[in-house]
PDB file of N, CA and C in Angstrom:
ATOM      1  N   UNK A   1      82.291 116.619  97.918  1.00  0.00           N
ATOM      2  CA  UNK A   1      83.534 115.875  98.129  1.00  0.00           C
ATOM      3  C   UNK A   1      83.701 115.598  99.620  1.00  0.00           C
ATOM      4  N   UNK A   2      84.424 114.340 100.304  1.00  0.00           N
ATOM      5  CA  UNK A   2      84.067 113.984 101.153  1.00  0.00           C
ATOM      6  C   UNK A   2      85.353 114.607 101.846  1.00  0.00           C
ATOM      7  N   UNK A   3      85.122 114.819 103.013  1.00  0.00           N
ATOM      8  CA  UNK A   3      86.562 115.460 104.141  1.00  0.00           C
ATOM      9  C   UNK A   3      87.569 114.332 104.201  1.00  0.00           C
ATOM     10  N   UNK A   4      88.883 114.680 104.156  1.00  0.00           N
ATOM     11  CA  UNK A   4      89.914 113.773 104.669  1.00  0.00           C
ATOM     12  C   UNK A   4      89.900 112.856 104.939  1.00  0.00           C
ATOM     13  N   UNK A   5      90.240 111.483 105.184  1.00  0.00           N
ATOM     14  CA  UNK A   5      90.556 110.876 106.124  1.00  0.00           C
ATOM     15  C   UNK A   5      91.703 110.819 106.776  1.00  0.00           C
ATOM     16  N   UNK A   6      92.126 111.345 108.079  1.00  0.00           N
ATOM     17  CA  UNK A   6      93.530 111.165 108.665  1.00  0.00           C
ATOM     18  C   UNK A   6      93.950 110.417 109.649  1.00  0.00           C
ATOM     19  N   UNK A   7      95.178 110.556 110.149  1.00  0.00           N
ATOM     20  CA  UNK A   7      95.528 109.901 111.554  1.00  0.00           C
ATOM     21  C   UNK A   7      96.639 109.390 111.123  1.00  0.00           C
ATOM     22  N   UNK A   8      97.418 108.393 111.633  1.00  0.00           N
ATOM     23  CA  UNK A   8      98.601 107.567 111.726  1.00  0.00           C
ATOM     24  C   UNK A   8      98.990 106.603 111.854  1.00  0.00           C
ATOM     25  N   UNK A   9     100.006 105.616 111.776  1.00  0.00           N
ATOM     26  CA  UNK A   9      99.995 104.232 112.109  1.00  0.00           C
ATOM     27  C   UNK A   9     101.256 104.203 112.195  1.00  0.00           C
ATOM     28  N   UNK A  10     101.813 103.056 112.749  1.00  0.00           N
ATOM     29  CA  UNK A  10     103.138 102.571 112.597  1.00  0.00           C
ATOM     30  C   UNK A  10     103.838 102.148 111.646  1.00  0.00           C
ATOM     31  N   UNK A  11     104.727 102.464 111.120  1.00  0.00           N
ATOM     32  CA  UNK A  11     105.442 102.571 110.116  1.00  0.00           C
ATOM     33  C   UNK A  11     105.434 101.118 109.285  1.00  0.00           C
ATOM     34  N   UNK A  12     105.752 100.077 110.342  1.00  0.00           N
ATOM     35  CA  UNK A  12     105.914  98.746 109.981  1.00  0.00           C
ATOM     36  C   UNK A  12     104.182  98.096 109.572  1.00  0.00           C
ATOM     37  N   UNK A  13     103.326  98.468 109.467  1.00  0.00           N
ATOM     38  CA  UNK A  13     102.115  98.722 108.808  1.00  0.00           C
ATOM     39  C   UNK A  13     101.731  99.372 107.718  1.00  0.00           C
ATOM     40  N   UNK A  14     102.378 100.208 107.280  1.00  0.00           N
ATOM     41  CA  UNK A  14     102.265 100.886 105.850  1.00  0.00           C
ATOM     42  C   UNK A  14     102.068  99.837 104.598  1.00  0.00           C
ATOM     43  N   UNK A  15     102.214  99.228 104.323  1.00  0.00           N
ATOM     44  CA  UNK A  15     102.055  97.941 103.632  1.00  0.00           C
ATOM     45  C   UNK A  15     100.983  97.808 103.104  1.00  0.00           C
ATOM     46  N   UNK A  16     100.564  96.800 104.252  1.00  0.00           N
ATOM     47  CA  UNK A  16      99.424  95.926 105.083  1.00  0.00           C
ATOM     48  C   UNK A  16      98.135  97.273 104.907  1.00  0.00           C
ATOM     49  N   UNK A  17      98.280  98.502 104.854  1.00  0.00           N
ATOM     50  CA  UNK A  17      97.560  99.643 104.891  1.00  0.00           C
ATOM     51  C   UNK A  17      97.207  99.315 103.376  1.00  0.00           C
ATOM     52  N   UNK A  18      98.038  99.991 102.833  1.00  0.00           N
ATOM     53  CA  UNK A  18      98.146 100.215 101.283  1.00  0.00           C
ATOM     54  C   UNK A  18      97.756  98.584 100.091  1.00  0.00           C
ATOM     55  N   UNK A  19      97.903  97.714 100.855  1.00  0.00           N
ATOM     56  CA  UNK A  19      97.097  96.795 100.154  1.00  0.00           C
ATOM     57  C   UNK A  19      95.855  96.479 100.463  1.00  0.00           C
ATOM     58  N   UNK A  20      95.482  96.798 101.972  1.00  0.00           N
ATOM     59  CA  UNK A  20      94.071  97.089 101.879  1.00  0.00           C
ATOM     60  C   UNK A  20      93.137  97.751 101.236  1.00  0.00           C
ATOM     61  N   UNK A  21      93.537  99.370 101.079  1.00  0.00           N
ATOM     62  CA  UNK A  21      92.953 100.051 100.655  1.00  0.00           C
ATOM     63  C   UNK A  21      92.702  99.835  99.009  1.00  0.00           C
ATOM     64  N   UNK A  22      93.358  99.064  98.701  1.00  0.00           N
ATOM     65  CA  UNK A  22      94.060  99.120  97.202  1.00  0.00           C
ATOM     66  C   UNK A  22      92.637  98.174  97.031  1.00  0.00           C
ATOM     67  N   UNK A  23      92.571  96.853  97.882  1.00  0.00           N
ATOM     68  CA  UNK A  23      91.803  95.803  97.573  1.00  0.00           C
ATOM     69  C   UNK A  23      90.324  96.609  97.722  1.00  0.00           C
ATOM     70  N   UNK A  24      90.104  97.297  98.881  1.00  0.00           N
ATOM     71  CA  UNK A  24      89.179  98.079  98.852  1.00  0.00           C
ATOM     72  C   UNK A  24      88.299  98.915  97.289  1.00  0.00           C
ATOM     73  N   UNK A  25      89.237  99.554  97.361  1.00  0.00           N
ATOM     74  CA  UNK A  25      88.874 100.610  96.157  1.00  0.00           C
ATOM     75  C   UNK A  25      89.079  99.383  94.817  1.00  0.00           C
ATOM     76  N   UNK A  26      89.509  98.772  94.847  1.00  0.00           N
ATOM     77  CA  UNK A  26      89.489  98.167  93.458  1.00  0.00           C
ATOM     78  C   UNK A  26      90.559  98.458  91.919  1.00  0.00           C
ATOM     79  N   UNK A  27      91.925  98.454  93.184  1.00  0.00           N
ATOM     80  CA  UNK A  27      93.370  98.965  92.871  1.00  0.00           C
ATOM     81  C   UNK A  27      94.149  97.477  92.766  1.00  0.00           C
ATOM     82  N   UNK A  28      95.099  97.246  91.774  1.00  0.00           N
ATOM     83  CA  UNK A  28      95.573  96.420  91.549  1.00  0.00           C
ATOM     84  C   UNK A  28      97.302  96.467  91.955  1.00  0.00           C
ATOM     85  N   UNK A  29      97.466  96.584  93.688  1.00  0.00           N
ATOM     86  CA  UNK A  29      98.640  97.028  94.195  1.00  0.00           C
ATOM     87  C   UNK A  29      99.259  95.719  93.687  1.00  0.00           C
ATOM     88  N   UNK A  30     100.665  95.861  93.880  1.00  0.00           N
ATOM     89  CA  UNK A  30     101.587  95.361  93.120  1.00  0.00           C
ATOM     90  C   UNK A  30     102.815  95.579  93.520  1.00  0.00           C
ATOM     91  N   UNK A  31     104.286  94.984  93.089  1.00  0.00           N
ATOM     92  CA  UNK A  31     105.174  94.985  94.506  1.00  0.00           C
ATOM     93  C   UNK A  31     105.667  96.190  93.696  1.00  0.00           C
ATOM     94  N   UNK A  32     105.816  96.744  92.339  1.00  0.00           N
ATOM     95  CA  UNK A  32     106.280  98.018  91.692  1.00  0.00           C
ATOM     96  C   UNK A  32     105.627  99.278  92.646  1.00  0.00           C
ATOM     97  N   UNK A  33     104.031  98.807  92.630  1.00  0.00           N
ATOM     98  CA  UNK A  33     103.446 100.190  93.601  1.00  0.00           C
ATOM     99  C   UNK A  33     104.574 100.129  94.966  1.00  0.00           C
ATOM    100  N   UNK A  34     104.532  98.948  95.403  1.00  0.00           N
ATOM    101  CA  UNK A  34     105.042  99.139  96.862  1.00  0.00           C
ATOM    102  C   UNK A  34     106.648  99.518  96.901  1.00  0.00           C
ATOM    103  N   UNK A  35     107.352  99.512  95.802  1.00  0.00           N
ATOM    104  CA  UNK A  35     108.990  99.975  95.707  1.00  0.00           C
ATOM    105  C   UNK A  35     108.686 101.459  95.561  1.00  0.00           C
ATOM    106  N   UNK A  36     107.743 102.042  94.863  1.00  0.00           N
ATOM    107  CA  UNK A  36     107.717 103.200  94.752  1.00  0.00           C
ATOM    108  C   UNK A  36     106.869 104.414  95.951  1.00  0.00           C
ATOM    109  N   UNK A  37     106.683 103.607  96.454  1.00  0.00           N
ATOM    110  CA  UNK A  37     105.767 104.646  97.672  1.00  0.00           C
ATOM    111  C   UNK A  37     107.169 103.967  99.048  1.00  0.00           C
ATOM    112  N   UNK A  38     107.826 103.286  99.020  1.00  0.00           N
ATOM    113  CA  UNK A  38     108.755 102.819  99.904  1.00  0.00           C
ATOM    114  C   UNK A  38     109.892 103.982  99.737  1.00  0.00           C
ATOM    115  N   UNK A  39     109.934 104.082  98.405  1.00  0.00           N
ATOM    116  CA  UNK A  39     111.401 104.706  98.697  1.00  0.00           C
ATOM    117  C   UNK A  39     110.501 106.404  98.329  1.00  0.00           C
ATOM    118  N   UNK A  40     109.164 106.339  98.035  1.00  0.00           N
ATOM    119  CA  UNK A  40     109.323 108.277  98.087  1.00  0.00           C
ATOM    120  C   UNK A  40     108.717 108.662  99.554  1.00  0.00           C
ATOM    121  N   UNK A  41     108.282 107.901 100.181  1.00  0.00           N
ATOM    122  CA  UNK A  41     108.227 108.142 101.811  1.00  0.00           C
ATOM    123  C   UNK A  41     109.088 108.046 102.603  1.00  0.00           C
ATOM    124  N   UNK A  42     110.418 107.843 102.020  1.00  0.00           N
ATOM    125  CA  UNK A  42     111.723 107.664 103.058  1.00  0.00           C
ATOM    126  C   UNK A  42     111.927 109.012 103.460  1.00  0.00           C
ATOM    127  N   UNK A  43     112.324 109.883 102.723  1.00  0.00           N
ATOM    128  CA  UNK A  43     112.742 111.353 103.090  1.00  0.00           C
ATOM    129  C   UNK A  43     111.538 112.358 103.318  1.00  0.00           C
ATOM    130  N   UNK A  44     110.363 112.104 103.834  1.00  0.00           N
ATOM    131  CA  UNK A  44     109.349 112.792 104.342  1.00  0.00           C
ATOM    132  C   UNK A  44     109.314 113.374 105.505  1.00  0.00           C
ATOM    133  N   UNK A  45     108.358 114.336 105.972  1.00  0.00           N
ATOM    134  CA  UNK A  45     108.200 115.223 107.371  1.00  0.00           C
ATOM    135  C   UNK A  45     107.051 115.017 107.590  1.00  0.00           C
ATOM    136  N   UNK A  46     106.411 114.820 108.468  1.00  0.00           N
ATOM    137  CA  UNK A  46     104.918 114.981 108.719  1.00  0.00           C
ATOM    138  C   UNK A  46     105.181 116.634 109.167  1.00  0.00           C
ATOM    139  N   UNK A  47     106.315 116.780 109.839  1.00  0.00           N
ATOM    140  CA  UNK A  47     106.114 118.185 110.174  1.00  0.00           C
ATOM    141  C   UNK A  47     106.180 119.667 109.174  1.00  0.00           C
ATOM    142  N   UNK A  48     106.313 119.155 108.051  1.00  0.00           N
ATOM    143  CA  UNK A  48     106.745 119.932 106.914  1.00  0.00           C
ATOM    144  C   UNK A  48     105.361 120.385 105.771  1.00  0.00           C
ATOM    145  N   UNK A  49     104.705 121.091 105.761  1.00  0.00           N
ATOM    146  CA  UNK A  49     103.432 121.302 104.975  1.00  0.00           C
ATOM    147  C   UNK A  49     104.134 120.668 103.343  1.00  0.00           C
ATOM    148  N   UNK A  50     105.263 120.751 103.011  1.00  0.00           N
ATOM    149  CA  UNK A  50     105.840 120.168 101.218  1.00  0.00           C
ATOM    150  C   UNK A  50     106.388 118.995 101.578  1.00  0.00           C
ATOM    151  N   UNK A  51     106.733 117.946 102.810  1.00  0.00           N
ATOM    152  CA  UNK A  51     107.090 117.294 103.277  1.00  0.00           C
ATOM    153  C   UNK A  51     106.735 115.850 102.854  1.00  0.00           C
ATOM    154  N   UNK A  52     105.133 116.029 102.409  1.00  0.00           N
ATOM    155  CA  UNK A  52     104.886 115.198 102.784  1.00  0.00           C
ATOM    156  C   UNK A  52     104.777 113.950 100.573  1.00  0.00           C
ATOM    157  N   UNK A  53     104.470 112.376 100.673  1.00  0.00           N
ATOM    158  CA  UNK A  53     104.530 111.943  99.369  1.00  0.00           C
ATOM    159  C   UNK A  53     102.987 111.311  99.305  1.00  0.00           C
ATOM    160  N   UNK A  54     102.753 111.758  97.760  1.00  0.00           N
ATOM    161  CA  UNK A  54     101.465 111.379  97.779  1.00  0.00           C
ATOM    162  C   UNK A  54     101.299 110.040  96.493  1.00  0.00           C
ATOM    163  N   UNK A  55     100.282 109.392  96.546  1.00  0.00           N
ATOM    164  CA  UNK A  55     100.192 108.230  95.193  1.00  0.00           C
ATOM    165  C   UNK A  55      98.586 107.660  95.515  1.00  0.00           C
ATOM    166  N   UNK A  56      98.345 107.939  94.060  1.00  0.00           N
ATOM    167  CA  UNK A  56      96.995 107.732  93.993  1.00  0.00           C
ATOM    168  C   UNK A  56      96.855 105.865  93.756  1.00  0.00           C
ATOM    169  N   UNK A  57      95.436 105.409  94.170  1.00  0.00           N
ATOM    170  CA  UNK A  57      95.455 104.161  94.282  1.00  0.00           C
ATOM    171  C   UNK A  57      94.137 104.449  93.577  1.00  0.00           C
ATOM    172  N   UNK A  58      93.857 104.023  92.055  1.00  0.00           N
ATOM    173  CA  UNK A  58      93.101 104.760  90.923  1.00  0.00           C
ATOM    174  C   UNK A  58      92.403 102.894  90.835  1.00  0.00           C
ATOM    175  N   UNK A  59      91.596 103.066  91.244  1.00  0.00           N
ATOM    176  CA  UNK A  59      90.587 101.312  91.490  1.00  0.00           C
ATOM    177  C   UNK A  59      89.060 101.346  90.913  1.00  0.00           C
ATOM    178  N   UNK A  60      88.474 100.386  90.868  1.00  0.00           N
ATOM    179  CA  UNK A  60      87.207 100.486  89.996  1.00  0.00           C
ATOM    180  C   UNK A  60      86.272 100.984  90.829  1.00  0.00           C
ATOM    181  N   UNK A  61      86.509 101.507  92.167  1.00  0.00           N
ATOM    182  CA  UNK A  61      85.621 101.786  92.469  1.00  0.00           C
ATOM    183  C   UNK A  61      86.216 103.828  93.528  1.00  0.00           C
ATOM    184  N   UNK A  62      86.895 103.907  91.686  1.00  0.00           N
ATOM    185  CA  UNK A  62      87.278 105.562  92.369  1.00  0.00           C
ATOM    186  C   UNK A  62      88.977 105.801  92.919  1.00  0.00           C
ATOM    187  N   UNK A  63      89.156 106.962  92.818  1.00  0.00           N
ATOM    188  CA  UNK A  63      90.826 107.183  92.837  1.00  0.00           C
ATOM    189  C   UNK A  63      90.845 107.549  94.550  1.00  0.00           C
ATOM    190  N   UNK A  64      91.526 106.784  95.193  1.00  0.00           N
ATOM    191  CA  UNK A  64      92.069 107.176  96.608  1.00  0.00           C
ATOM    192  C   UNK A  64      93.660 107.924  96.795  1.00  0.00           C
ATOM    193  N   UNK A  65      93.559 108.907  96.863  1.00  0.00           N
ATOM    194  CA  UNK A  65      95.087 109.807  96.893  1.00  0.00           C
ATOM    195  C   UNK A  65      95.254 109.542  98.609  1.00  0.00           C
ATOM    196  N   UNK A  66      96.690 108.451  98.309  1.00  0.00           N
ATOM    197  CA  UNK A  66      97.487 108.899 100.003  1.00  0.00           C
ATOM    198  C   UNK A  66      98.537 109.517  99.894  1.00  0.00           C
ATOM    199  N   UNK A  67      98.342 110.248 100.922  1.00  0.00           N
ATOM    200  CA  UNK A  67      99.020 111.200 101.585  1.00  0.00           C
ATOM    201  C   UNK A  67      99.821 110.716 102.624  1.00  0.00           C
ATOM    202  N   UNK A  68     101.244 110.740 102.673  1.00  0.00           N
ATOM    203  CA  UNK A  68     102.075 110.151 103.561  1.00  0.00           C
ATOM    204  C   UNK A  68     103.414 110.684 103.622  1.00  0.00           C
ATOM    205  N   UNK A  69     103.810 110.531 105.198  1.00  0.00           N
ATOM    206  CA  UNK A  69     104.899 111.424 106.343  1.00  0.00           C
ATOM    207  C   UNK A  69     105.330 110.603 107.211  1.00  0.00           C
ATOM    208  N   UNK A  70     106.765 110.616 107.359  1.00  0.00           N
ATOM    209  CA  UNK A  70     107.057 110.027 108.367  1.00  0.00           C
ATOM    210  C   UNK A  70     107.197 110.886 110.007  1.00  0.00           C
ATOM    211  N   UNK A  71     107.267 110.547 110.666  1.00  0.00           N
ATOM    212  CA  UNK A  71     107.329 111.415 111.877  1.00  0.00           C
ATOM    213  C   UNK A  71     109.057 111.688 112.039  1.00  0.00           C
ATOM    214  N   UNK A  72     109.489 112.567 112.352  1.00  0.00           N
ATOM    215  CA  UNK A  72     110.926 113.193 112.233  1.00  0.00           C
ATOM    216  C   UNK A  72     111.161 112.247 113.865  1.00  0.00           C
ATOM    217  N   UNK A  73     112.014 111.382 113.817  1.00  0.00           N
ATOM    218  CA  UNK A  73     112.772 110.243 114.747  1.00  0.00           C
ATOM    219  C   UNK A  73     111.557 109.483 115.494  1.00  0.00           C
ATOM    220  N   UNK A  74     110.627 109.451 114.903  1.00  0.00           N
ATOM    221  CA  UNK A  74     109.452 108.310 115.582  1.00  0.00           C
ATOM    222  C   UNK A  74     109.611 106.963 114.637  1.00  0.00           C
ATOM    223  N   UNK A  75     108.592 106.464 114.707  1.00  0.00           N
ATOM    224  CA  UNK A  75     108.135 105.240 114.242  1.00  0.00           C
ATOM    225  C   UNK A  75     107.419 105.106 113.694  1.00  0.00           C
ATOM    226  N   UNK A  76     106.158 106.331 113.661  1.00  0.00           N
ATOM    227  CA  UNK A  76     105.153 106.444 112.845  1.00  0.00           C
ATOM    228  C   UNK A  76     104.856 107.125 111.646  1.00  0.00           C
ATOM    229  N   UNK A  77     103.945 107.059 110.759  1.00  0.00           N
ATOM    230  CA  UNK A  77     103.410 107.367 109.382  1.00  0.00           C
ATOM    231  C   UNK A  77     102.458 108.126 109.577  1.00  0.00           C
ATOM    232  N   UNK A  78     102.465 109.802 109.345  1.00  0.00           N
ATOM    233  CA  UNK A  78     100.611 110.707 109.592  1.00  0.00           C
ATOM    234  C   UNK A  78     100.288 110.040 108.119  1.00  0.00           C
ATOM    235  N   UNK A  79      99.305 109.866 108.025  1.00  0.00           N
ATOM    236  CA  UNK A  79      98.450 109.494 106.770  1.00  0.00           C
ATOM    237  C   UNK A  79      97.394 110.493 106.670  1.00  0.00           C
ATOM    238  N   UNK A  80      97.475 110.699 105.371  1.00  0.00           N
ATOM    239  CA  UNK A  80      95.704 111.548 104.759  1.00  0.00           C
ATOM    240  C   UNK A  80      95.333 111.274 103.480  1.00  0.00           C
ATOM    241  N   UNK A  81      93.805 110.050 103.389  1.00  0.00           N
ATOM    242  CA  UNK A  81      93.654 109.638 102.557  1.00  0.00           C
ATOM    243  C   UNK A  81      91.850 110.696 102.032  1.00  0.00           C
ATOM    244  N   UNK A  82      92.499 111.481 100.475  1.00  0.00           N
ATOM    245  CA  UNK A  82      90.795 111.524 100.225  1.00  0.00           C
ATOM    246  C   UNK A  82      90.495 110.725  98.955  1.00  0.00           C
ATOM    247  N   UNK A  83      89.101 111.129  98.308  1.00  0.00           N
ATOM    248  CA  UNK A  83      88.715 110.495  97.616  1.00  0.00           C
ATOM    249  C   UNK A  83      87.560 108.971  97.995  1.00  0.00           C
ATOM    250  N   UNK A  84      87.616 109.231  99.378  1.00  0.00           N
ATOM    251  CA  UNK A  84      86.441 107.933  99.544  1.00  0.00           C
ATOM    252  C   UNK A  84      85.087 108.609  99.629  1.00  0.00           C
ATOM    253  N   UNK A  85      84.812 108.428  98.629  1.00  0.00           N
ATOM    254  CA  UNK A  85      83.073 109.303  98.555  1.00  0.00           C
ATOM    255  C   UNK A  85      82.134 108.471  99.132  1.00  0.00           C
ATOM    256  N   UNK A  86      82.571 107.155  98.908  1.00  0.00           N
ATOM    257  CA  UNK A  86      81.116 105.905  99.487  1.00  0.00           C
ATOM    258  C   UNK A  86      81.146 105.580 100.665  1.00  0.00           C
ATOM    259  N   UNK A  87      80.050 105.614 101.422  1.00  0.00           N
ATOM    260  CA  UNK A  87      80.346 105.814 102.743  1.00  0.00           C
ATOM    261  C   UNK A  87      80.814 104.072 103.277  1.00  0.00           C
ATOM    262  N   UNK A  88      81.101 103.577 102.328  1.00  0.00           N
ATOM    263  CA  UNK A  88      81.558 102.190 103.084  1.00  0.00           C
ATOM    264  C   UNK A  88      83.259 102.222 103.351  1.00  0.00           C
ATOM    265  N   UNK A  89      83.496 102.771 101.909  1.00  0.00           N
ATOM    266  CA  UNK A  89      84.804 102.821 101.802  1.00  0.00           C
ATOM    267  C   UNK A  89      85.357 104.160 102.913  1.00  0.00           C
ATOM    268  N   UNK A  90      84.454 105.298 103.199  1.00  0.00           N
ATOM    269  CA  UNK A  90      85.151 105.914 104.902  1.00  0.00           C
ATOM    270  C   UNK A  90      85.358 105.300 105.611  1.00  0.00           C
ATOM    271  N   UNK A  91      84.146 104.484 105.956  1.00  0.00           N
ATOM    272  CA  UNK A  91      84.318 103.534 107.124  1.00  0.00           C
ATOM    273  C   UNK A  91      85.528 102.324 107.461  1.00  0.00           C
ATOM    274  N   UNK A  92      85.507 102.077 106.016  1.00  0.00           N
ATOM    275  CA  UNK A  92      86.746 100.991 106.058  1.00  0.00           C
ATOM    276  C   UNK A  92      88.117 101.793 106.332  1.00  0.00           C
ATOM    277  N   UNK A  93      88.265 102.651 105.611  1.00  0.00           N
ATOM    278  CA  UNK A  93      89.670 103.779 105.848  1.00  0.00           C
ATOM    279  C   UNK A  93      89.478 104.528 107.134  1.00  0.00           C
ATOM    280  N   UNK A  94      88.492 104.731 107.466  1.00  0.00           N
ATOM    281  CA  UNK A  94      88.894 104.987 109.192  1.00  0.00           C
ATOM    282  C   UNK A  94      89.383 103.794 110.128  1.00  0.00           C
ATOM    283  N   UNK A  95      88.580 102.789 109.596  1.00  0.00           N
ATOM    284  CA  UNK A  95      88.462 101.763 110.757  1.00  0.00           C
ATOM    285  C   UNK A  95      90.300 101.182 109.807  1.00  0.00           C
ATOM    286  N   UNK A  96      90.729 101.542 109.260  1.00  0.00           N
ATOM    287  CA  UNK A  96      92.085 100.516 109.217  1.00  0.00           C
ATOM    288  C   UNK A  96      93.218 101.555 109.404  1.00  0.00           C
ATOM    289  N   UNK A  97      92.792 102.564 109.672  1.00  0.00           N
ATOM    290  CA  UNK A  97      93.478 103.648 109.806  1.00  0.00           C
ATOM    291  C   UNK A  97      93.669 103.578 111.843  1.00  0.00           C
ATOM    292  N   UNK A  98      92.396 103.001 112.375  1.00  0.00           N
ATOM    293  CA  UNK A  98      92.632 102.912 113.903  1.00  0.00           C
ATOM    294  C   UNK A  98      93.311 101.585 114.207  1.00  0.00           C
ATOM    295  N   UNK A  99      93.175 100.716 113.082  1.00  0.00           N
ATOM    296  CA  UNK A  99      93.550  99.515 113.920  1.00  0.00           C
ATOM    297  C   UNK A  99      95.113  99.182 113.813  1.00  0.00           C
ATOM    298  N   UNK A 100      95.523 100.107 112.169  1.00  0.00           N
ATOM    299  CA  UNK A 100      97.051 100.082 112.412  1.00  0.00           C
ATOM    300  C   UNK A 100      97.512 100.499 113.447  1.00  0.00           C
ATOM    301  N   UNK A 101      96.996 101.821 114.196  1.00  0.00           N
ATOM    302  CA  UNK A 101      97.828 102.484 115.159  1.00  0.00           C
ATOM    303  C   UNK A 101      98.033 101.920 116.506  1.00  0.00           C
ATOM    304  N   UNK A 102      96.842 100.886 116.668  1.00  0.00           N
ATOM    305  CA  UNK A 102      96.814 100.429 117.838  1.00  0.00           C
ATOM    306  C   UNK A 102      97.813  99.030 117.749  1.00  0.00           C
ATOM    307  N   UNK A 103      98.601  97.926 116.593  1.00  0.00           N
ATOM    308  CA  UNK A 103      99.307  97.157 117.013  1.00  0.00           C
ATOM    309  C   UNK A 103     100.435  97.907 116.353  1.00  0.00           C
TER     310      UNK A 103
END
């Protein structure tokens, strides 16, 4: 099983994240997925080990569980996505995992 993927992004990117990954893995996101990971990530902690909301993105090519926190008065989202066993799909979830954080 493959290690974590983690790190963070800006909040106003969570989206744009989650339909990537979705298109990635071969998940059929949808604006129901996105009402429901909107409102169970509102009351989250990144700082809280039970804090945090998770939702699997179950696609033809394998189940991606995210893991998601808001930062207590920031702006940002810690993310921890596993389940990418193929090494394309790490690569893609790292690499969109850096590029949220940076705009």
């Amino acid at each position: 099983m493959a290690e974590p993927i983690t790190g963070w992004i800006w909040d106003r990117n969570l989206r744009a994240l989650l339909e990537l990954l979705s298109r990635y893995s071969g998940y059929a996101f949808d604006e129901t997925d996105w009402e429901t990971i909107a409102a169970g990530v509102q009351d989250t902690d990144d700082e809280s080990p039970d804090g945090w909301y998770s939702y699997p993105l179950a696609g033809t090519s394998g189940t991606l569980e995210v893991s998601l926190a808001q930062a207590v008065g920031g702006e940002e989202v810690s993310v921890s996505i596993t389940g990418a066993e193929i090494p394309e799909l790490q690569l893609r979830t790292d690499t969109l995992l850096s590029a949220f954080a940076s705009h």
